[in-house]
C-alpha atoms as a PDB file:
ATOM      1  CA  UNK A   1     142.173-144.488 -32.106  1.00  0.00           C
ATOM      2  CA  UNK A   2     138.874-142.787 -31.265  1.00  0.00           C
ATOM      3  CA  UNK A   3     138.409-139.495 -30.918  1.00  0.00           C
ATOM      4  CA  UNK A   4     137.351-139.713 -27.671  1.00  0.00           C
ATOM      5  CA  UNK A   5     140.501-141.252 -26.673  1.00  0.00           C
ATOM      6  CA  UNK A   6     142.266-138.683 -29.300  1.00  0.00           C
ATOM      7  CA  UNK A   7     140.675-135.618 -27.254  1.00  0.00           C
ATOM      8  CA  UNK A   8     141.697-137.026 -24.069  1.00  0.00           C
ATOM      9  CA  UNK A   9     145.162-137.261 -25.148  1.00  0.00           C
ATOM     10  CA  UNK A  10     145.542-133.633 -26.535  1.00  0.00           C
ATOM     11  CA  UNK A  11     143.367-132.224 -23.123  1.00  0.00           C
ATOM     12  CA  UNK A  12     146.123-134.648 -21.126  1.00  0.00           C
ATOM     13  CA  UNK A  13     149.085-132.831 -23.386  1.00  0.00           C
ATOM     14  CA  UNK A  14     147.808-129.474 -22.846  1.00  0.00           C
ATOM     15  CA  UNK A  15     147.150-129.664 -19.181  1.00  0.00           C
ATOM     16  CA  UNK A  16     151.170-131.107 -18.996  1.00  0.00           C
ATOM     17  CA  UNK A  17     152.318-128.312 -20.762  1.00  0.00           C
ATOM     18  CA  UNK A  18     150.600-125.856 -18.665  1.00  0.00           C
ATOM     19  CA  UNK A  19     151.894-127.548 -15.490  1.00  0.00           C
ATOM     20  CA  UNK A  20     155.648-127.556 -16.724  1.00  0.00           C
ATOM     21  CA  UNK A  21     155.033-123.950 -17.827  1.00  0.00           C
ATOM     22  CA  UNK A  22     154.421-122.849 -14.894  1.00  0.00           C
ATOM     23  CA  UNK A  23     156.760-124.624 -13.152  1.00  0.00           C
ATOM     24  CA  UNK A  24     159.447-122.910 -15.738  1.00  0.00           C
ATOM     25  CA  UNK A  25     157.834-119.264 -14.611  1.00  0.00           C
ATOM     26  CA  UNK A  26     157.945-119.729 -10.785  1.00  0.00           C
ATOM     27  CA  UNK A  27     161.635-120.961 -11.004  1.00  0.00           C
ATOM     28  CA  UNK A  28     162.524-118.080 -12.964  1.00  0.00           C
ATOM     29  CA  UNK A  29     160.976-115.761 -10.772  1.00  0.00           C
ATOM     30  CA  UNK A  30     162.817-117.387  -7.675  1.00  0.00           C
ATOM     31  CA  UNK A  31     165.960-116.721  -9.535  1.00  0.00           C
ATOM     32  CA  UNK A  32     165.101-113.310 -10.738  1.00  0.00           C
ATOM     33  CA  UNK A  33     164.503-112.599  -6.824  1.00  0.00           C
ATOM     34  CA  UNK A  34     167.617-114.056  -5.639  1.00  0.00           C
ATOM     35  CA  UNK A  35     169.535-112.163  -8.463  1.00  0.00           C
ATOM     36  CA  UNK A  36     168.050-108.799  -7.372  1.00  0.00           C
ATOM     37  CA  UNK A  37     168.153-109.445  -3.669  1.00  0.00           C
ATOM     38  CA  UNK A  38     171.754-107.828  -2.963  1.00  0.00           C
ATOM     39  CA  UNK A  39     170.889-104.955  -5.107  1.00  0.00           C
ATOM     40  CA  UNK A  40     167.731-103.986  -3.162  1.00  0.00           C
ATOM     41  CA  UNK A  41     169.790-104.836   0.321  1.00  0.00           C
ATOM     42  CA  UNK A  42     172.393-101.804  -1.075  1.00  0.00           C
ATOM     43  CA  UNK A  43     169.484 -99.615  -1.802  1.00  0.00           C
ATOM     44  CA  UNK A  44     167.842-100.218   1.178  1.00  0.00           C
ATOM     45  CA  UNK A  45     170.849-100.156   3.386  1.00  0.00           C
ATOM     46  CA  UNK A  46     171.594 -96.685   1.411  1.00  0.00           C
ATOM     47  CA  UNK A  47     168.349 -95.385   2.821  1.00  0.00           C
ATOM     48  CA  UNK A  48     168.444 -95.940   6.482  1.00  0.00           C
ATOM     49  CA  UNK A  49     170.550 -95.051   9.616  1.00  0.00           C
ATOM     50  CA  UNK A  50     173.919 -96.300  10.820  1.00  0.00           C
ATOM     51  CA  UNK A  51     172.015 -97.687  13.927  1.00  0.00           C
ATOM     52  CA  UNK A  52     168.768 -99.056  11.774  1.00  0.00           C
ATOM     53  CA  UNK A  53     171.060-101.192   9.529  1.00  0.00           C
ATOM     54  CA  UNK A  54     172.619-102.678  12.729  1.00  0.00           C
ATOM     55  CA  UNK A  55     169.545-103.686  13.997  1.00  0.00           C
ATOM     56  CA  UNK A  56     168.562-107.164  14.379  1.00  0.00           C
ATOM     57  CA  UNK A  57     166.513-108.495  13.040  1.00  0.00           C
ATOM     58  CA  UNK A  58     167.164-106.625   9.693  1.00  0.00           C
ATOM     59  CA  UNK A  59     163.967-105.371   7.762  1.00  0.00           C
ATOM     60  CA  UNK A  60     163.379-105.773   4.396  1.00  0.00           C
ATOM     61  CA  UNK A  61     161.778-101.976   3.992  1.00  0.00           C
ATOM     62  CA  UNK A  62     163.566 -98.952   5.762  1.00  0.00           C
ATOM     63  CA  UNK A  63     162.033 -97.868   8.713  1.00  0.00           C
ATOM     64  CA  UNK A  64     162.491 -94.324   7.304  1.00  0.00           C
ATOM     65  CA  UNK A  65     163.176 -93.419   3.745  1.00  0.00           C
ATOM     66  CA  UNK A  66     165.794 -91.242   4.327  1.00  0.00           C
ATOM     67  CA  UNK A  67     166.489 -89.841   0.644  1.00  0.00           C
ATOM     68  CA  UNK A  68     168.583 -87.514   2.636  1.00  0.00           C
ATOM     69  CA  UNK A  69     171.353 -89.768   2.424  1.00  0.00           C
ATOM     70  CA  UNK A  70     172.210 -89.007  -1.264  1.00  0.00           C
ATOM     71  CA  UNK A  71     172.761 -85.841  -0.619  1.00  0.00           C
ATOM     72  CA  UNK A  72     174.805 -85.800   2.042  1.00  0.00           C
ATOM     73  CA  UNK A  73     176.574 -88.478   0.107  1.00  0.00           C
ATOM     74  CA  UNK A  74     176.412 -85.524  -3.171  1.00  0.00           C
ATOM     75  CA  UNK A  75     178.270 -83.382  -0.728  1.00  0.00           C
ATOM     76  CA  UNK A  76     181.014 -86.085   0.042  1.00  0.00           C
ATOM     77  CA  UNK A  77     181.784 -88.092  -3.460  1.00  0.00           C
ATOM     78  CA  UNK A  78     182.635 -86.229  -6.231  1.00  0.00           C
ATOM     79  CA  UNK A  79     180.380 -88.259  -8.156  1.00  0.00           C
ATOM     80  CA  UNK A  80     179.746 -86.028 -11.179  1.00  0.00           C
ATOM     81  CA  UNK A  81     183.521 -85.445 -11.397  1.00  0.00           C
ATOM     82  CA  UNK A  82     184.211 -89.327 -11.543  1.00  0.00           C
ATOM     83  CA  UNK A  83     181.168 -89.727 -14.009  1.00  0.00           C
ATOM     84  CA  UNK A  84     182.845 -86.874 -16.373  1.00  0.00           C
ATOM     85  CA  UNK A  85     186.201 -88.660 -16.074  1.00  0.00           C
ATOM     86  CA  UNK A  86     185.184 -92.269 -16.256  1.00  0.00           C
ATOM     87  CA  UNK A  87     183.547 -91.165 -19.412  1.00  0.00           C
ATOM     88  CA  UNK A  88     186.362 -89.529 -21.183  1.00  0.00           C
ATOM     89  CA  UNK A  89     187.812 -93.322 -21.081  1.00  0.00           C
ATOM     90  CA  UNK A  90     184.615 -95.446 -22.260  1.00  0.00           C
ATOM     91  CA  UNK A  91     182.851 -92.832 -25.148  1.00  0.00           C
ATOM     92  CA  UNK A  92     186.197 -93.648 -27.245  1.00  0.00           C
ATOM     93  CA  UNK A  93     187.320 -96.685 -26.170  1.00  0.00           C
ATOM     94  CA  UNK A  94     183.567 -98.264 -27.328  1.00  0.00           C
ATOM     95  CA  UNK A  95     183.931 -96.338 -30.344  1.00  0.00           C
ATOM     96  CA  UNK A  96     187.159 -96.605 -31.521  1.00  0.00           C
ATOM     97  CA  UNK A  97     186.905-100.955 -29.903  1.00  0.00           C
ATOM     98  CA  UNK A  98     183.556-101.207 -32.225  1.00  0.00           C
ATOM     99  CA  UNK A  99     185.059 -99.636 -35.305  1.00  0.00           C
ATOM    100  CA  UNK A 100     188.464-101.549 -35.427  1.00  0.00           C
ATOM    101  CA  UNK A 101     186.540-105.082 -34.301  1.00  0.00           C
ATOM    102  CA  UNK A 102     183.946-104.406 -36.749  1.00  0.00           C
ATOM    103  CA  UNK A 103     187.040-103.986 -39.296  1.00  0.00           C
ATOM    104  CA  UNK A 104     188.851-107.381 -38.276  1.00  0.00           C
ATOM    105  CA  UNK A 105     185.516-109.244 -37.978  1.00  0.00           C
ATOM    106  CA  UNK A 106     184.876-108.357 -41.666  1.00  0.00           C
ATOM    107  CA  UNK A 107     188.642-109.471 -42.538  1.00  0.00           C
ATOM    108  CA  UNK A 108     188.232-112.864 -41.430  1.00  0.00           C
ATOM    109  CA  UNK A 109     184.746-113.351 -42.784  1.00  0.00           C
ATOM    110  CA  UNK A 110     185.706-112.347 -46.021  1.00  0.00           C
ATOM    111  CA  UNK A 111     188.862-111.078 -47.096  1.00  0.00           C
ATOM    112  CA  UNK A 112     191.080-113.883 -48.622  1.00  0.00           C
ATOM    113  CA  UNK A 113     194.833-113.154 -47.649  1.00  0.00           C
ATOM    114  CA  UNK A 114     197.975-115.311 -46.730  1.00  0.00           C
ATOM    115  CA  UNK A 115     198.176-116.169 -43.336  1.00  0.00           C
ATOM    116  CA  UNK A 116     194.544-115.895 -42.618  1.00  0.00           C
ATOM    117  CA  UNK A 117     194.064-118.884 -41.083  1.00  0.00           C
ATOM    118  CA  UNK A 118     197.165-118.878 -38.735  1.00  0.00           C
ATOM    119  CA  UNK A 119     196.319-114.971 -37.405  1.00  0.00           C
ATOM    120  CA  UNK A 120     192.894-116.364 -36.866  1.00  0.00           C
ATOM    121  CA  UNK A 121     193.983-118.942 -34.911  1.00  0.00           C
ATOM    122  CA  UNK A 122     196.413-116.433 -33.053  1.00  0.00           C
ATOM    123  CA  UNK A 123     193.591-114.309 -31.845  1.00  0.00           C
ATOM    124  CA  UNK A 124     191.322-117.236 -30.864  1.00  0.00           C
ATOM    125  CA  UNK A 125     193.774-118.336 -28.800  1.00  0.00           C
ATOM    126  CA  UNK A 126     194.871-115.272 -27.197  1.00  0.00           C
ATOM    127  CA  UNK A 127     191.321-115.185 -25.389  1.00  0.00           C
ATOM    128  CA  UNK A 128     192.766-118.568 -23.226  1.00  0.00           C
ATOM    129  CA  UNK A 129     195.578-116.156 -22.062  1.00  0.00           C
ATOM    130  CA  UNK A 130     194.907-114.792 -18.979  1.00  0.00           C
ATOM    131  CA  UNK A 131     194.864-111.313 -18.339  1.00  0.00           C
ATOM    132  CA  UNK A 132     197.721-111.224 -15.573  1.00  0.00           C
ATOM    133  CA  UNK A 133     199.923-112.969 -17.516  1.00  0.00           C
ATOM    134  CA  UNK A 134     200.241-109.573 -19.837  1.00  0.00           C
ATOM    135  CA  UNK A 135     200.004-106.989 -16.955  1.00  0.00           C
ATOM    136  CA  UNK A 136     203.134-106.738 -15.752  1.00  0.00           C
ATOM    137  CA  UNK A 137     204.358-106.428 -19.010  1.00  0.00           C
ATOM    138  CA  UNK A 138     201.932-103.930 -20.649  1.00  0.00           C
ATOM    139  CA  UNK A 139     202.778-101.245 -17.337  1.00  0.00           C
ATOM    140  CA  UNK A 140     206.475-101.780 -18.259  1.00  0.00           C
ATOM    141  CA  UNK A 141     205.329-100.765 -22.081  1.00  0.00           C
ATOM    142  CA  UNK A 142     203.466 -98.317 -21.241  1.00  0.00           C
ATOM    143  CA  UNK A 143     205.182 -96.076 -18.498  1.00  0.00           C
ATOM    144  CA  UNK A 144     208.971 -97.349 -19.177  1.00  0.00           C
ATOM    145  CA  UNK A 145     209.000 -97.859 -22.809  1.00  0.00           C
ATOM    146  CA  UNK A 146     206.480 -94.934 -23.797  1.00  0.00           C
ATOM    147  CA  UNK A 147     206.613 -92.894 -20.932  1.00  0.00           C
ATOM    148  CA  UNK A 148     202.565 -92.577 -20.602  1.00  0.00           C
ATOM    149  CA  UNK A 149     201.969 -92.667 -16.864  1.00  0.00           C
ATOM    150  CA  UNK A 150     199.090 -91.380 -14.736  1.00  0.00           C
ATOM    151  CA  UNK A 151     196.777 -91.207 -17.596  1.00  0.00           C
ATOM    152  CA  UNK A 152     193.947 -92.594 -19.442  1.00  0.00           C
ATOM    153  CA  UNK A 153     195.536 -93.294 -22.546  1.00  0.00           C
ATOM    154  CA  UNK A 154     196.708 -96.895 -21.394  1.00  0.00           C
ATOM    155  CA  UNK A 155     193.000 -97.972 -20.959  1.00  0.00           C
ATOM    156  CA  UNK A 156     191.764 -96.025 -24.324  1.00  0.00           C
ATOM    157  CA  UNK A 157     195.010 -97.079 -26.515  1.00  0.00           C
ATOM    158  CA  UNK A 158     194.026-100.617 -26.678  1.00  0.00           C
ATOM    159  CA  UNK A 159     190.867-100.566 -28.107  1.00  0.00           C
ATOM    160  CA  UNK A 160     191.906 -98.527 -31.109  1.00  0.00           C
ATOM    161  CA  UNK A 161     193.976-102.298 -32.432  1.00  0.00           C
ATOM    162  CA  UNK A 162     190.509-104.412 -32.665  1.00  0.00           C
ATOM    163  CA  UNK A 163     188.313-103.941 -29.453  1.00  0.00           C
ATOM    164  CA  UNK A 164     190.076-107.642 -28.304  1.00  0.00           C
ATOM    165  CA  UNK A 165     189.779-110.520 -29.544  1.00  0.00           C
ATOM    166  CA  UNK A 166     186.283-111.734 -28.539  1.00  0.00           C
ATOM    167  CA  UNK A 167     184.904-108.859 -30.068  1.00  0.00           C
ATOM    168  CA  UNK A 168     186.309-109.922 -33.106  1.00  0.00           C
ATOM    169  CA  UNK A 169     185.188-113.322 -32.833  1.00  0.00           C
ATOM    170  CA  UNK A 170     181.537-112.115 -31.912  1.00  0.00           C
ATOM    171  CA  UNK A 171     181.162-109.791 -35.427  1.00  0.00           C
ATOM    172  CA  UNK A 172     182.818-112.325 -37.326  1.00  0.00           C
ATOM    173  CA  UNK A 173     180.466-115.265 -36.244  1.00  0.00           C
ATOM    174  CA  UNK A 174     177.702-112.687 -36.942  1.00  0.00           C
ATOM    175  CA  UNK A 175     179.467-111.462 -40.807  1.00  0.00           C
ATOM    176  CA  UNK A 176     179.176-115.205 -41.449  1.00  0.00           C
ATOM    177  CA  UNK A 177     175.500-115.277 -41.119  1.00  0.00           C
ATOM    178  CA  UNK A 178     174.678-112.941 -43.534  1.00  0.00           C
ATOM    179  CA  UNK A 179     174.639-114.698 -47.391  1.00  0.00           C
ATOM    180  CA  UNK A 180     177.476-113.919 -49.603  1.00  0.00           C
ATOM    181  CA  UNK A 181     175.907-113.600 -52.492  1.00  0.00           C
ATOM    182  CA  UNK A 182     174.758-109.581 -51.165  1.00  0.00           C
ATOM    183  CA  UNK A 183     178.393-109.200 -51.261  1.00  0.00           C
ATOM    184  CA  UNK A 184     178.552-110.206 -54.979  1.00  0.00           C
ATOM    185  CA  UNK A 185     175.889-108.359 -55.815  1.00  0.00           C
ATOM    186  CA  UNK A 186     177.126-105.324 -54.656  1.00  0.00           C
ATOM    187  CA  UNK A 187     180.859-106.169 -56.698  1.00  0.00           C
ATOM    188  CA  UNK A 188     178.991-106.693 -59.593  1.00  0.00           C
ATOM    189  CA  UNK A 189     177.823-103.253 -59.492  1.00  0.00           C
ATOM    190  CA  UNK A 190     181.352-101.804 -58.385  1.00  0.00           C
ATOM    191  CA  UNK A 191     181.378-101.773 -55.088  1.00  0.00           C
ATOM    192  CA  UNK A 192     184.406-102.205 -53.277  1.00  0.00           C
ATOM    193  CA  UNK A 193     185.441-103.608 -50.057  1.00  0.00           C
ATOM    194  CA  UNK A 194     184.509-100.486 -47.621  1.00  0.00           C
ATOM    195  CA  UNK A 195     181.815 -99.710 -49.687  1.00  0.00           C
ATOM    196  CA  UNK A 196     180.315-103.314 -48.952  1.00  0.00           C
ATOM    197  CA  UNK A 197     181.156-102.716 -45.237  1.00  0.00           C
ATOM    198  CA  UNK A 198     179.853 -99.687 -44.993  1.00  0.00           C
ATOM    199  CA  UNK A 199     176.435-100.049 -47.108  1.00  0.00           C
ATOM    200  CA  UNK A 200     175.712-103.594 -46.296  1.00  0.00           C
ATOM    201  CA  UNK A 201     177.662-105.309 -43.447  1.00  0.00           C
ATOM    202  CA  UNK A 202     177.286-102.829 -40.675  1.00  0.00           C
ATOM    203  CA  UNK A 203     173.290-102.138 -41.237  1.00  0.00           C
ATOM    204  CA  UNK A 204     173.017-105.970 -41.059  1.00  0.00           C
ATOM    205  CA  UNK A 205     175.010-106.764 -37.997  1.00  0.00           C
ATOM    206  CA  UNK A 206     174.088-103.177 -36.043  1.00  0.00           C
ATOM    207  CA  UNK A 207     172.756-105.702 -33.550  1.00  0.00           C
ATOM    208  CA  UNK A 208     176.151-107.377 -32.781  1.00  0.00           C
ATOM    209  CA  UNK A 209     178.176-103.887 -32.922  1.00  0.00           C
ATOM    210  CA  UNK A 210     175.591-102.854 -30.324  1.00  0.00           C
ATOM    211  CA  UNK A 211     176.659-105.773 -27.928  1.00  0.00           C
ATOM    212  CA  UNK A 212     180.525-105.305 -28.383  1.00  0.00           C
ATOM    213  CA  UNK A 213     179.914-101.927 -27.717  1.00  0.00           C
ATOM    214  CA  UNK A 214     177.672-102.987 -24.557  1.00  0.00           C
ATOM    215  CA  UNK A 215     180.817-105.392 -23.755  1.00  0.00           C
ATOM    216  CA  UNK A 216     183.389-102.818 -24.026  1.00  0.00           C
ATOM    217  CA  UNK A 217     181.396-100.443 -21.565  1.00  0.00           C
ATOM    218  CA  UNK A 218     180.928-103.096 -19.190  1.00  0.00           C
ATOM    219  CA  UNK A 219     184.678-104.024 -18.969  1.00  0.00           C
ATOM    220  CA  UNK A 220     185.838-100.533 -19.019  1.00  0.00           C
ATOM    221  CA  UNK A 221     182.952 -99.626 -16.097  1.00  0.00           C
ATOM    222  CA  UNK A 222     184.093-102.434 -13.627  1.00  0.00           C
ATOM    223  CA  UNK A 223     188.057-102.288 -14.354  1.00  0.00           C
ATOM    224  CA  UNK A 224     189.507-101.346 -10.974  1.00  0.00           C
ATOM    225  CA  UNK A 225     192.296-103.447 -11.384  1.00  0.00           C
ATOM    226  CA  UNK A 226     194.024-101.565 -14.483  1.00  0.00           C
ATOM    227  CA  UNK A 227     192.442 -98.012 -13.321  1.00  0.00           C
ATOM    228  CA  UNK A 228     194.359 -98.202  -9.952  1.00  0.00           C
ATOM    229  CA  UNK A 229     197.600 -98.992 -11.855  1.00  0.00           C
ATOM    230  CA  UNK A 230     197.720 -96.252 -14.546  1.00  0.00           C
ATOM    231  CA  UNK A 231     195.982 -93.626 -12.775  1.00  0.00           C
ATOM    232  CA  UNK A 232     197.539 -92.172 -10.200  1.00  0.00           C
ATOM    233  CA  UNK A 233     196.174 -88.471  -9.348  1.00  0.00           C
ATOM    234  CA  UNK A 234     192.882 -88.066  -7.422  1.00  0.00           C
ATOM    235  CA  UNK A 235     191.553 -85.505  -9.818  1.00  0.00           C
ATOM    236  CA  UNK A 236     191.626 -88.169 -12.794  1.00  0.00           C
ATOM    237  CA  UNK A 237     189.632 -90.599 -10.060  1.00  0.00           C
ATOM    238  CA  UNK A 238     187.085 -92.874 -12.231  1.00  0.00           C
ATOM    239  CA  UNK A 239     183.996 -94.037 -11.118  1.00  0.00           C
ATOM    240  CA  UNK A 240     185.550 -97.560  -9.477  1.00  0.00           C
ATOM    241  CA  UNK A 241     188.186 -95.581  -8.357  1.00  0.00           C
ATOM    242  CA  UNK A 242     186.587 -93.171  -6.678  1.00  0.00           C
ATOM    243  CA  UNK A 243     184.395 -95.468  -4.851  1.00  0.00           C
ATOM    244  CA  UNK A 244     187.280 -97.498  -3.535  1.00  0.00           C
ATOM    245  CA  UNK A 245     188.720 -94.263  -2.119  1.00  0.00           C
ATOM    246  CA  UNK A 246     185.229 -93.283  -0.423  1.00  0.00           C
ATOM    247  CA  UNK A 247     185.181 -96.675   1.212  1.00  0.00           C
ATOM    248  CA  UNK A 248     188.381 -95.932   2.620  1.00  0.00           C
ATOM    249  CA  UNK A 249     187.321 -92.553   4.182  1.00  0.00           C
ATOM    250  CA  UNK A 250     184.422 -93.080   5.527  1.00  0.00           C
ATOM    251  CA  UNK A 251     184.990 -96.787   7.356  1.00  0.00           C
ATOM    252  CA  UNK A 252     182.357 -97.962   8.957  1.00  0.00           C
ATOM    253  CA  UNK A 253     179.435 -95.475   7.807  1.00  0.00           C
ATOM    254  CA  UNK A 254     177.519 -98.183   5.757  1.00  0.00           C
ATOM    255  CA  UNK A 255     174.476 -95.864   4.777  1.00  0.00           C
ATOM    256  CA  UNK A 256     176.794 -93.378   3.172  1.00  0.00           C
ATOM    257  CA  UNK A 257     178.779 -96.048   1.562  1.00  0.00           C
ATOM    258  CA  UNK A 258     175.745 -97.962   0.204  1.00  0.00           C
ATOM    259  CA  UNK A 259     173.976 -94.459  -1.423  1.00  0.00           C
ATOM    260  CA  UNK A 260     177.643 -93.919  -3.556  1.00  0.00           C
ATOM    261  CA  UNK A 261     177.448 -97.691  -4.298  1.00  0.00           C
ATOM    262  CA  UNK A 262     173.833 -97.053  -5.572  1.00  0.00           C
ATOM    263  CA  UNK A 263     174.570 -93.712  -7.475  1.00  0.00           C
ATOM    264  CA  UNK A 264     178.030 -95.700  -8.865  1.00  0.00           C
ATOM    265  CA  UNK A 265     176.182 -98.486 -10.605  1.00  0.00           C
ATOM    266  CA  UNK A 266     173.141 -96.361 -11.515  1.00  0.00           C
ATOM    267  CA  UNK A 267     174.491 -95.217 -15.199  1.00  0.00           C
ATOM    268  CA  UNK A 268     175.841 -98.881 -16.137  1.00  0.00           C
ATOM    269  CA  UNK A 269     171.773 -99.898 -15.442  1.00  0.00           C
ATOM    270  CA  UNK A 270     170.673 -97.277 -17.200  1.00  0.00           C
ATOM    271  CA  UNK A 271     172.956 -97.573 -20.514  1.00  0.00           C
ATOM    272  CA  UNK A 272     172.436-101.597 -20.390  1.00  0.00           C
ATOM    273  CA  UNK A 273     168.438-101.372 -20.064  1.00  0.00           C
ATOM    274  CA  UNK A 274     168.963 -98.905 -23.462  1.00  0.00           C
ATOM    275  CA  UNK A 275     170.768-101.670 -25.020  1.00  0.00           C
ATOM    276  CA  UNK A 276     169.513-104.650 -23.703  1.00  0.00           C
ATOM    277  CA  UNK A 277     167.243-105.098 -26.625  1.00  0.00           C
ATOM    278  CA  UNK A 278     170.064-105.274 -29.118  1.00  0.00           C
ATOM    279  CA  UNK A 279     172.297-107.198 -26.732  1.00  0.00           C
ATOM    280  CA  UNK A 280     169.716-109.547 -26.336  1.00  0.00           C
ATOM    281  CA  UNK A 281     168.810-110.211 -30.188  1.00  0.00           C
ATOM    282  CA  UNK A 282     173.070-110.165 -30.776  1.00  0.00           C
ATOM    283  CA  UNK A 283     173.994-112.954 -28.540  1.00  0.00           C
ATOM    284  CA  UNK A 284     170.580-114.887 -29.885  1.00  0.00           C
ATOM    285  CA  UNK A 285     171.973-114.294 -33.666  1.00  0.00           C
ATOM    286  CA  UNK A 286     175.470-114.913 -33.439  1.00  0.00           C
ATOM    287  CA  UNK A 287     177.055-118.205 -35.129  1.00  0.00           C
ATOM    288  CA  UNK A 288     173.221-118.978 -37.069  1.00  0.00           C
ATOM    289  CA  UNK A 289     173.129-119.538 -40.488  1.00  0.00           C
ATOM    290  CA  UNK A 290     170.520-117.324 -42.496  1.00  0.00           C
END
């Protein structure tokens, strides 16, 4: 072949590369619109008048930025009360759900014990089990058998027996990746078990802890379902709760309804665009093979 013909080629290459490239960016930016699209309709519904958002046709910008709107939305929804008491259920939940799945994750990746492979298996397959299935049963637990009703400790509880059982799949996958023979090492020195956890497991895998963490929050932050069953009082109101409740007071006063929705969802943005680094990097990592 002559390099003529060679150069042509590689110019004909690079020019298709650059086409499909592009191609890749403008469909990702015509999904990251359409993905961001309802959010900016709340915000901008949140920032207008009952009688502008029923105007047609509907404009993308508000005729009138009325920032107004959050506080007379301030004065309504208790939102720093729900914030405070939505938060007394996720700070230990995450931390208690990281700790004990970090734990069980490190178990299965490299503890040897008899039935391993069987209580493996077990908590694999309890993530095909779905949720309402247990519900029922867990309220009966909970309120007739302990006698814990109208409280938070039926959401926090849980987490403090291994964060569930994805979690535990996620660190494990992750243990797995990192070499064994740092683990020997460290025996051969005298380290034991919780020394090797401590010292070199959880540096290494801070990335996946991060995202279990990220996953616990998440779960705990949207969970209206299992909020509106245990908790009963309107002082112990959560963040979902509490929103649900608004809805129900004020009706049909959309602008109102769409500034609590914005100030509701505000901290779960905030704390995922901390993490998203490590979230990122810890669902990239998991399952390879250093």
């Amino acid at each position: 072949m002559s390099v003529a013909a060679y150069g042509g080629r590689l110019r004909s290459k690079k020019r298709r590369d650059r086409m499909i490239n592009i191609l890749t960016f403008v469909v990702v930016i015509v999904f990251t619109i359409l993905a961001l699209f309802p959010i900016w309709w709340i915000f901008r519904t949140s920032l207008m008048t009952n009688a502008e958002i029923y105007k047609y046709p509907p404009s993308l910008l508000p005729p009138n930025w009325l920032f107004s709107n959050y506080e007379k939305t301030l004065e309504i929804f208790k939102f720093w009360k729900y914030l405070w008491n939505t938060m007394v259920i996720i700070v230990p939940s995450c931390l208690a759900g990281t700790f004990t799945a970090t734990l069980c994750g490190y178990a299965f990746a490299r503890l040897r014990f008899r039935g391993k492979n069987l209580i493996w298996a077990l908590c694999v397959g309890s993530m095909l089990l779905p949720a309402m299935v247990t519900l029922i049963p867990l309220y009966i637990g909970w309120t007739r058998g302990l006698g814990i009703n109208d409280s938070y400790w039926p959401l926090i509880l849980p987490y403090f027996c291994g964060g569930g059982a994805f979690n535990i799949f996620l660190i494990r996958q992750f243990i797995m990746s990192i070499p064994r023979e740092l683990d020997q090492a460290a025996t051969i020195d005298g380290a034991g078990y919780f020394r090797i956890l401590f010292s070199i497991i959880m540096p290494a895998i801070r990335p996946a802890m991060i995202v279990v963490a990220l996953f616990i929050f998440i779960g705990l932050w949207n969970d209206l379902l299992q909020q509106m069953i245990y908790i009963n009082s309107s002082d112990k109101y959560t963040i979902a709760l509490g929103l649900t409740n608004f809805r129900g007071q004020l009706k049909s006063d959309w602008s109102l309804t769409m500034a609590a929705t914005c100030l509701s969802f505000a901290p779960g943005v905030i704390f995922y665009l901390i993490g998203q680094r490590y979230f990122v990097e810890g669902i990239t990592l998991t399952g390879l093979k250093n």
